[in-house]
C-alpha atoms as a PDB file:
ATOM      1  CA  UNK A   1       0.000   0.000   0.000  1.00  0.00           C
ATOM      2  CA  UNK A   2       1.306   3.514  -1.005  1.00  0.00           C
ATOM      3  CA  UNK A   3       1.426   6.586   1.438  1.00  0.00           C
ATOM      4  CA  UNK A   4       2.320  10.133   0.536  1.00  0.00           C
ATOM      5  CA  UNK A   5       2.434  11.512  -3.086  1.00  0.00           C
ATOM      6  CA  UNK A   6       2.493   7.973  -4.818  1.00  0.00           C
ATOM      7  CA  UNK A   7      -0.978   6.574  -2.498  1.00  0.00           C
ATOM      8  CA  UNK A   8      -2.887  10.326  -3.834  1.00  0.00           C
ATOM      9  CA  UNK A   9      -1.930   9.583  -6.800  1.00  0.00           C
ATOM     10  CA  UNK A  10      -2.899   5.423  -6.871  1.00  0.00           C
ATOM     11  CA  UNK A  11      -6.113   6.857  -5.535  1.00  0.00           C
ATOM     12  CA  UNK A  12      -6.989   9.146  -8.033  1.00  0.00           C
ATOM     13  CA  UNK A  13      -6.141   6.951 -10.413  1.00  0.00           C
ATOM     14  CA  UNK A  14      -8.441   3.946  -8.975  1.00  0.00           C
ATOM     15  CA  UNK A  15     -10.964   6.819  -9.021  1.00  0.00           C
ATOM     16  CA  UNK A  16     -10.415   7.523 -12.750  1.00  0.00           C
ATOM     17  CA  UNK A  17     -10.909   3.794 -13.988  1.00  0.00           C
ATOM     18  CA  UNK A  18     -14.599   3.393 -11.791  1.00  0.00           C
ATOM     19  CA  UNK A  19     -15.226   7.013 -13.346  1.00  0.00           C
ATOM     20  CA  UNK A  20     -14.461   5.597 -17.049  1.00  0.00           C
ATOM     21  CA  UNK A  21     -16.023   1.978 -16.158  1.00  0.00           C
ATOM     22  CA  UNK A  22     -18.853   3.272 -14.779  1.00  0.00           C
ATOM     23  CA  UNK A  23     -19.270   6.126 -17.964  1.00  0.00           C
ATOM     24  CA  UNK A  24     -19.173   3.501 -20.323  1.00  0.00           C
ATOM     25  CA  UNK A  25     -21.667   0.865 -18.573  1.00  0.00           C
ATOM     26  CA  UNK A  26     -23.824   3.895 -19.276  1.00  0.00           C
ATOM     27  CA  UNK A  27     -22.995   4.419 -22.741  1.00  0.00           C
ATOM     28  CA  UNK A  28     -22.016   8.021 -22.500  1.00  0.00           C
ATOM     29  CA  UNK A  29     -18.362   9.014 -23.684  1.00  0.00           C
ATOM     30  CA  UNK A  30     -18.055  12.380 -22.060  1.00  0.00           C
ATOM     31  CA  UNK A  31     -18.530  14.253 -18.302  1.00  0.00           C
ATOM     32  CA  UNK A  32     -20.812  16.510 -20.972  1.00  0.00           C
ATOM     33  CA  UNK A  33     -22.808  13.635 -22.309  1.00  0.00           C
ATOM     34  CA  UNK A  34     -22.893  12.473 -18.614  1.00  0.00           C
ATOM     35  CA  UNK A  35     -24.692  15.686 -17.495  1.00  0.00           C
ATOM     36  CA  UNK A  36     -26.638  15.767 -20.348  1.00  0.00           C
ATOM     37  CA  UNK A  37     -27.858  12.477 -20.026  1.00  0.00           C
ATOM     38  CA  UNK A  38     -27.839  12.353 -16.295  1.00  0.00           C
ATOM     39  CA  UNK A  39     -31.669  12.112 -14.878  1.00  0.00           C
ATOM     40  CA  UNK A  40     -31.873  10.281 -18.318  1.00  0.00           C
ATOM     41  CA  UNK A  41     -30.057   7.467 -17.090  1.00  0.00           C
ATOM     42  CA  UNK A  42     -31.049   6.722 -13.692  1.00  0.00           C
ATOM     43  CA  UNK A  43     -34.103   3.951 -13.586  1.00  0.00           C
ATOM     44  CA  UNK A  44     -36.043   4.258 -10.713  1.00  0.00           C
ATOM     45  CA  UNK A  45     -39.126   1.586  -9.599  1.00  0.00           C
ATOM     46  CA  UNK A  46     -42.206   1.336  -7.156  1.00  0.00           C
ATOM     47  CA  UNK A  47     -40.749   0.452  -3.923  1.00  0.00           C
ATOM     48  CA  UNK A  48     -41.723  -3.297  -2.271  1.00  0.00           C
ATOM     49  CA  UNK A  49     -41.801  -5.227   1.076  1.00  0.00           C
ATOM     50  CA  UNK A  50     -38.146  -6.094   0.009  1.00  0.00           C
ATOM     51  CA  UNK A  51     -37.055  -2.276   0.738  1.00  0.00           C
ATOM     52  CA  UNK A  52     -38.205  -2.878   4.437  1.00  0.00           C
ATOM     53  CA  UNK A  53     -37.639  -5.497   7.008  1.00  0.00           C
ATOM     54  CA  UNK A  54     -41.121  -4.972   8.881  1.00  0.00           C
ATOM     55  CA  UNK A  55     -44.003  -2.785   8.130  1.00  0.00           C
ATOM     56  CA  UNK A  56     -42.545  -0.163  10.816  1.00  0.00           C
ATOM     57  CA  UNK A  57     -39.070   0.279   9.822  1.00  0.00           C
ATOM     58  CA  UNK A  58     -40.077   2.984   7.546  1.00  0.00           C
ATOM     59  CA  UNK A  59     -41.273   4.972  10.671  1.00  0.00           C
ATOM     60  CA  UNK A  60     -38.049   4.129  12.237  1.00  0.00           C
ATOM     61  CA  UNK A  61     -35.911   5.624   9.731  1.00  0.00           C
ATOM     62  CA  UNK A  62     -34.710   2.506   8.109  1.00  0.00           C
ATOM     63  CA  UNK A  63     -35.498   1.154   4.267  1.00  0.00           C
ATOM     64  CA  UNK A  64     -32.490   1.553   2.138  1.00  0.00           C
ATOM     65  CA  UNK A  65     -33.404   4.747   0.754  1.00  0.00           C
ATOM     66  CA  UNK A  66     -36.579   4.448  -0.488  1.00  0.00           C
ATOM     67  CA  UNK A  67     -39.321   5.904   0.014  1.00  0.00           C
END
């Protein structure tokens, strides 16, 4: 594992390829076609009982961030 200098610059780097990977599992080339695109590109659905462990946990804060 790299400290300093050389571990910013692994990070950013690590940071770079999930930027790129992610970018192109979406099919845009560009940051521009990404904000474009952006709302676009996000699928959302209905939420289920699977978001929620019990009928309460909503109240209690809890479901995974859906709501």
């Amino acid at each position: 594992m790299a400290g300093g200098k050389e571990g910013v610059d692994r990070a950013f780097q690590i940071l770079r390829t999930e930027l790129d990977r992610a970018m192109g599992l979406l099919g845009v080339g560009t940051i521009q076609d990404l904000k474009a695109r952006g709302a676009s590109l996000v699928k959302q659905r209905q939420p289920s009982s699977r978001d929620y462990p019990d009928r309460a946990a909503y109240e209690r804060g809890y479901g995974g961030g859906i709501i």
